[in-house]
PDB file of N, CA and C in Angstrom:
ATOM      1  N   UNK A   1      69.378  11.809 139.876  1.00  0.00           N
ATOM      2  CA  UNK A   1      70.172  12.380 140.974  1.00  0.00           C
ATOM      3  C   UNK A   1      71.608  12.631 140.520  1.00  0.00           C
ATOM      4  N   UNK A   2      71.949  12.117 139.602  1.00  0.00           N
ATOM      5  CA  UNK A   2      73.800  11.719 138.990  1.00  0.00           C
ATOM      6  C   UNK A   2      73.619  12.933 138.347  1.00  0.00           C
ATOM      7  N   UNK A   3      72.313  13.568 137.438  1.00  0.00           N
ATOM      8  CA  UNK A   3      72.567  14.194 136.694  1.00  0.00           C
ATOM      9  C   UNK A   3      72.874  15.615 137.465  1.00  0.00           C
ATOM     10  N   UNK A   4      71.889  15.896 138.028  1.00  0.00           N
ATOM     11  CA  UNK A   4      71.896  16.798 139.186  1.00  0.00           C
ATOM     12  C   UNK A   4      73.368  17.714 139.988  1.00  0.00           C
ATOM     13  N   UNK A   5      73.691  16.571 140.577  1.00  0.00           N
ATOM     14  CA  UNK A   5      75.628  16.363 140.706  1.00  0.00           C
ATOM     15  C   UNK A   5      76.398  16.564 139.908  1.00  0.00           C
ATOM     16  N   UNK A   6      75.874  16.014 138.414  1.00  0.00           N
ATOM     17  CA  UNK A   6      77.143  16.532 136.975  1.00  0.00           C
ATOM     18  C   UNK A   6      77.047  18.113 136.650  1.00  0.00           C
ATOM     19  N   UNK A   7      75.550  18.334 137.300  1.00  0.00           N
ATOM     20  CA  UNK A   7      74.885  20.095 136.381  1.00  0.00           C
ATOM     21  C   UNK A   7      75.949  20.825 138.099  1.00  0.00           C
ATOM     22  N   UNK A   8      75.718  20.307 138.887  1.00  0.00           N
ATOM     23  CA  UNK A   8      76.165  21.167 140.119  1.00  0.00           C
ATOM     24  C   UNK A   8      77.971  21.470 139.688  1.00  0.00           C
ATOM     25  N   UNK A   9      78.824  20.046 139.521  1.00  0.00           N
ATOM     26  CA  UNK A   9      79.987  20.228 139.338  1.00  0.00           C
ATOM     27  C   UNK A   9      80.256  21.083 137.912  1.00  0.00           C
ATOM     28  N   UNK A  10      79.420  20.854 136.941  1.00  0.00           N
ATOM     29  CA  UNK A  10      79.660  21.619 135.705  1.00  0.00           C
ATOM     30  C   UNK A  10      80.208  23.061 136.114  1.00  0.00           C
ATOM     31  N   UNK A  11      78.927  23.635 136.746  1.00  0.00           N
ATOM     32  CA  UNK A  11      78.191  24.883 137.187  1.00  0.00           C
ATOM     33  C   UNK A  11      79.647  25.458 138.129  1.00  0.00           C
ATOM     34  N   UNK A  12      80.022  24.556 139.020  1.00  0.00           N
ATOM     35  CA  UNK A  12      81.212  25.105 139.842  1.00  0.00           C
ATOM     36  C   UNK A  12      83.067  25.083 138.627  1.00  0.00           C
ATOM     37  N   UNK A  13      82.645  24.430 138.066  1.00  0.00           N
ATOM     38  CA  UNK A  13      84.118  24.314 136.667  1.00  0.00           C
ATOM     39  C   UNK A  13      83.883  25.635 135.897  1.00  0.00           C
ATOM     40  N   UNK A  14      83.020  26.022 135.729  1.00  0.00           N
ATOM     41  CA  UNK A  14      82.290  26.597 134.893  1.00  0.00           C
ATOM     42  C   UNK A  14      83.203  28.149 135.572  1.00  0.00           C
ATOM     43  N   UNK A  15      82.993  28.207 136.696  1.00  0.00           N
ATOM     44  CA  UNK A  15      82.699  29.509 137.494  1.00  0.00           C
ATOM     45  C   UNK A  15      84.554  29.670 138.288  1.00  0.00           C
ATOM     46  N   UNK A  16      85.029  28.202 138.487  1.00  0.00           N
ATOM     47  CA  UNK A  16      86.708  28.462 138.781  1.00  0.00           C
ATOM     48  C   UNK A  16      87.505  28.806 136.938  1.00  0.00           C
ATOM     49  N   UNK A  17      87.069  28.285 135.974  1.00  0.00           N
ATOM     50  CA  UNK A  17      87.620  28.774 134.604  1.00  0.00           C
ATOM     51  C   UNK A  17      87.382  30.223 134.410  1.00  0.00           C
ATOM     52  N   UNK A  18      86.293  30.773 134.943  1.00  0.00           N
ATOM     53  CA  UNK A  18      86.246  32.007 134.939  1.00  0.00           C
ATOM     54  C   UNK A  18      87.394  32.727 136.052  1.00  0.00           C
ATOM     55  N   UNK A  19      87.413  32.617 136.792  1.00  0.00           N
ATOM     56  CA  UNK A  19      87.975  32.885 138.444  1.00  0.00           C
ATOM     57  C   UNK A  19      89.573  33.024 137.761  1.00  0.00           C
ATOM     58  N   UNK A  20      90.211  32.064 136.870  1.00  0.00           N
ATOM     59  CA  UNK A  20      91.329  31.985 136.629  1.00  0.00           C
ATOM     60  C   UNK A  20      91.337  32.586 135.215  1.00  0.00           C
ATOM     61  N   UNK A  21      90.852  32.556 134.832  1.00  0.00           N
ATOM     62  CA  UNK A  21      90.848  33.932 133.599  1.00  0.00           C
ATOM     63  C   UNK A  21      90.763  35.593 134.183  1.00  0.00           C
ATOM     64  N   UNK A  22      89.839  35.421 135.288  1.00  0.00           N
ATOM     65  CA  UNK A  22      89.819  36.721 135.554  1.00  0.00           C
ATOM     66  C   UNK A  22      91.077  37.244 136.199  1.00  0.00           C
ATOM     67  N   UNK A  23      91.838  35.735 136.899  1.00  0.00           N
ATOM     68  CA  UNK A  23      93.330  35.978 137.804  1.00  0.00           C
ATOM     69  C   UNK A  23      94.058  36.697 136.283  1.00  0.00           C
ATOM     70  N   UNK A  24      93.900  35.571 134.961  1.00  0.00           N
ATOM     71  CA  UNK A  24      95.311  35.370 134.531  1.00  0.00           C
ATOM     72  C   UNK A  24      95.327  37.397 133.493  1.00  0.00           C
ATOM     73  N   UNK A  25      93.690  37.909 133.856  1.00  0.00           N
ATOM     74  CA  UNK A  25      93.604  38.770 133.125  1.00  0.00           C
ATOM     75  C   UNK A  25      94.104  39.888 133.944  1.00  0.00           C
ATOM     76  N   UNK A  26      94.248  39.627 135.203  1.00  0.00           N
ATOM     77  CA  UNK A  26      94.631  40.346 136.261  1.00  0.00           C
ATOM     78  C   UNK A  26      95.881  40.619 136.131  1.00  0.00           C
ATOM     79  N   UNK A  27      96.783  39.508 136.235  1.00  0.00           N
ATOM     80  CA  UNK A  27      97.786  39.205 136.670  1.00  0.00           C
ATOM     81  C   UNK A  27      98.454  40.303 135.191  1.00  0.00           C
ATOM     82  N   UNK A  28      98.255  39.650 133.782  1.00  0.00           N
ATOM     83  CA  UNK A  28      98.856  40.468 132.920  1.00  0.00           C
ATOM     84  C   UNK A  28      98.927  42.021 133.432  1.00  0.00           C
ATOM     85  N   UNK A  29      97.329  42.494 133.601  1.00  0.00           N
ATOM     86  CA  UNK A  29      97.094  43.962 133.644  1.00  0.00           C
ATOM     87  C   UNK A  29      98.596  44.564 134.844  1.00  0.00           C
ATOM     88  N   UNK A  30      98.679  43.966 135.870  1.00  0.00           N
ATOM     89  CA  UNK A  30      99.115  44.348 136.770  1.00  0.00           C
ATOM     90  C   UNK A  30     100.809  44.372 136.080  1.00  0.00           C
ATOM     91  N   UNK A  31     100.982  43.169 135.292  1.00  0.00           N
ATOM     92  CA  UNK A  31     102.498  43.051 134.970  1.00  0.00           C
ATOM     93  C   UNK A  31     102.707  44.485 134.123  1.00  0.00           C
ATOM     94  N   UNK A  32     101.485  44.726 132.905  1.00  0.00           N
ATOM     95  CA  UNK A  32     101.964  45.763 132.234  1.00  0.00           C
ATOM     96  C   UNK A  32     102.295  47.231 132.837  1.00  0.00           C
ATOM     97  N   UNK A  33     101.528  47.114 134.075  1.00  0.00           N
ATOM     98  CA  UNK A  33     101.627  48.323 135.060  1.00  0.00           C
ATOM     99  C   UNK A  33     102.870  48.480 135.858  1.00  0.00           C
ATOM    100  N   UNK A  34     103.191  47.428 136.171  1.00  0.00           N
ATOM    101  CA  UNK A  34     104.866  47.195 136.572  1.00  0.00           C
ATOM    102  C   UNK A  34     105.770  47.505 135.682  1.00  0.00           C
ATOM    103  N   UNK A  35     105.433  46.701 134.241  1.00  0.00           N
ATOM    104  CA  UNK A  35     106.752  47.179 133.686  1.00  0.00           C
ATOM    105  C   UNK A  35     106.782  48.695 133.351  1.00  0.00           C
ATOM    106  N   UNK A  36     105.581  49.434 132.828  1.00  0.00           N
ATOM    107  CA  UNK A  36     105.450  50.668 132.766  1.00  0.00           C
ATOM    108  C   UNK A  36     106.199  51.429 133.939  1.00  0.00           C
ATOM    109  N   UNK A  37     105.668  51.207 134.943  1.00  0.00           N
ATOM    110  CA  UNK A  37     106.618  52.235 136.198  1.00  0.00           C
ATOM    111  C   UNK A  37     108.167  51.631 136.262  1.00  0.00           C
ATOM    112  N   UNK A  38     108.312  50.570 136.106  1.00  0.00           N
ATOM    113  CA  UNK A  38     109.605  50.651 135.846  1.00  0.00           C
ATOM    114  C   UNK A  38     110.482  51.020 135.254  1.00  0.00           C
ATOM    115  N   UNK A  39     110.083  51.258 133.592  1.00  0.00           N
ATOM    116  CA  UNK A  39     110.215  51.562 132.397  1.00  0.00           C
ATOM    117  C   UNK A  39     110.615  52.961 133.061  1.00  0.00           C
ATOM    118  N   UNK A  40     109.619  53.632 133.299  1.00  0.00           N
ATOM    119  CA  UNK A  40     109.169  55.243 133.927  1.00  0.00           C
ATOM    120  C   UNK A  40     110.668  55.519 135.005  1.00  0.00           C
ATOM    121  N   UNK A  41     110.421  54.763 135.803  1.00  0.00           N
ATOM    122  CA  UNK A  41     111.752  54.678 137.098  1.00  0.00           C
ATOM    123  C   UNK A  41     113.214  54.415 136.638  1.00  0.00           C
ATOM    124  N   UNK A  42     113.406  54.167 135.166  1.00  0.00           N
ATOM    125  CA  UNK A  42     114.664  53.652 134.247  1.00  0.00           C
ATOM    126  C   UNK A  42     114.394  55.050 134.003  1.00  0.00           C
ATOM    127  N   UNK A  43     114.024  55.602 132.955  1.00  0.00           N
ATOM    128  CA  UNK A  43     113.922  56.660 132.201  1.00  0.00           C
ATOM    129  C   UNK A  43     114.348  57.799 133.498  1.00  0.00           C
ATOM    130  N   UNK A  44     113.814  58.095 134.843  1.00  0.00           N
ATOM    131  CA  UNK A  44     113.765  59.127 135.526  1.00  0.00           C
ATOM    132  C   UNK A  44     115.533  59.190 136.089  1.00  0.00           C
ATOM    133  N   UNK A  45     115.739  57.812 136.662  1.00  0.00           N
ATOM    134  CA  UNK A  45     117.174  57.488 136.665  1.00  0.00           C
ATOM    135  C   UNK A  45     118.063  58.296 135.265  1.00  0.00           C
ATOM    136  N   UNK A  46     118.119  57.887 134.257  1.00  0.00           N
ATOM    137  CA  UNK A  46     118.830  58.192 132.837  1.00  0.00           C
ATOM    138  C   UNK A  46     118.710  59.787 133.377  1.00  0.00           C
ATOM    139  N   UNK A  47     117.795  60.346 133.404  1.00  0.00           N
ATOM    140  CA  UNK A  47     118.131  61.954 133.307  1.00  0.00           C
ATOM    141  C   UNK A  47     118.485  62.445 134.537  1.00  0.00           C
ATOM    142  N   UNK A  48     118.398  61.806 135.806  1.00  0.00           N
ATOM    143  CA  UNK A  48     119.441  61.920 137.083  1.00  0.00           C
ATOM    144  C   UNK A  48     120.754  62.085 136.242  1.00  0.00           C
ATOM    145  N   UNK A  49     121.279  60.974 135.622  1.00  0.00           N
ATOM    146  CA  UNK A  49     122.693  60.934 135.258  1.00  0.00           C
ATOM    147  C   UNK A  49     122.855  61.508 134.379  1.00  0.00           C
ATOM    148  N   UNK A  50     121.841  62.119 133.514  1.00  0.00           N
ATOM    149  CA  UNK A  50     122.284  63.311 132.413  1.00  0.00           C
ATOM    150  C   UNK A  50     122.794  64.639 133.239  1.00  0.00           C
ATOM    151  N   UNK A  51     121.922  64.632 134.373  1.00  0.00           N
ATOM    152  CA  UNK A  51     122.147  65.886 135.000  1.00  0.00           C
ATOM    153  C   UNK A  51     123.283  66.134 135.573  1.00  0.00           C
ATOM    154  N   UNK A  52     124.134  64.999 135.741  1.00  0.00           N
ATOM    155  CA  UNK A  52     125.141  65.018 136.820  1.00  0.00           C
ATOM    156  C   UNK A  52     126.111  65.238 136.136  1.00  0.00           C
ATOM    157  N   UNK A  53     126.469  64.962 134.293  1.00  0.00           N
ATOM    158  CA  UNK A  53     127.184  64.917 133.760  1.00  0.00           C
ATOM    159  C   UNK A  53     127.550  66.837 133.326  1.00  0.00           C
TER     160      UNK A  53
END
């Protein structure tokens, strides 16, 4: 019966290590997408002020 309970909790560790890999794979993707449009939103700014000059 103990073993049963160790395969159940394994099985649920098993499946939140995934859950937080899939966050932490998330989380990057989303940062690189941020800094990109920001990057993008710097750059669009710079040639506002080229223009003005």
């Amino acid at each position: 019966h103990r073993r049963c309970l160790f395969h159940d909790w394994e099985r649920e560790t098993r499946k939140s290590i995934l859950f937080e890999l899939l966050k932490s794979c998330f989380a990057l993707e989303f940062n690189f997408v941020f800094l990109h449009l920001n990057e993008t939103c710097k750059a669009g700014k710079t040639l506002d002020m080229l223009k003005l000059l």
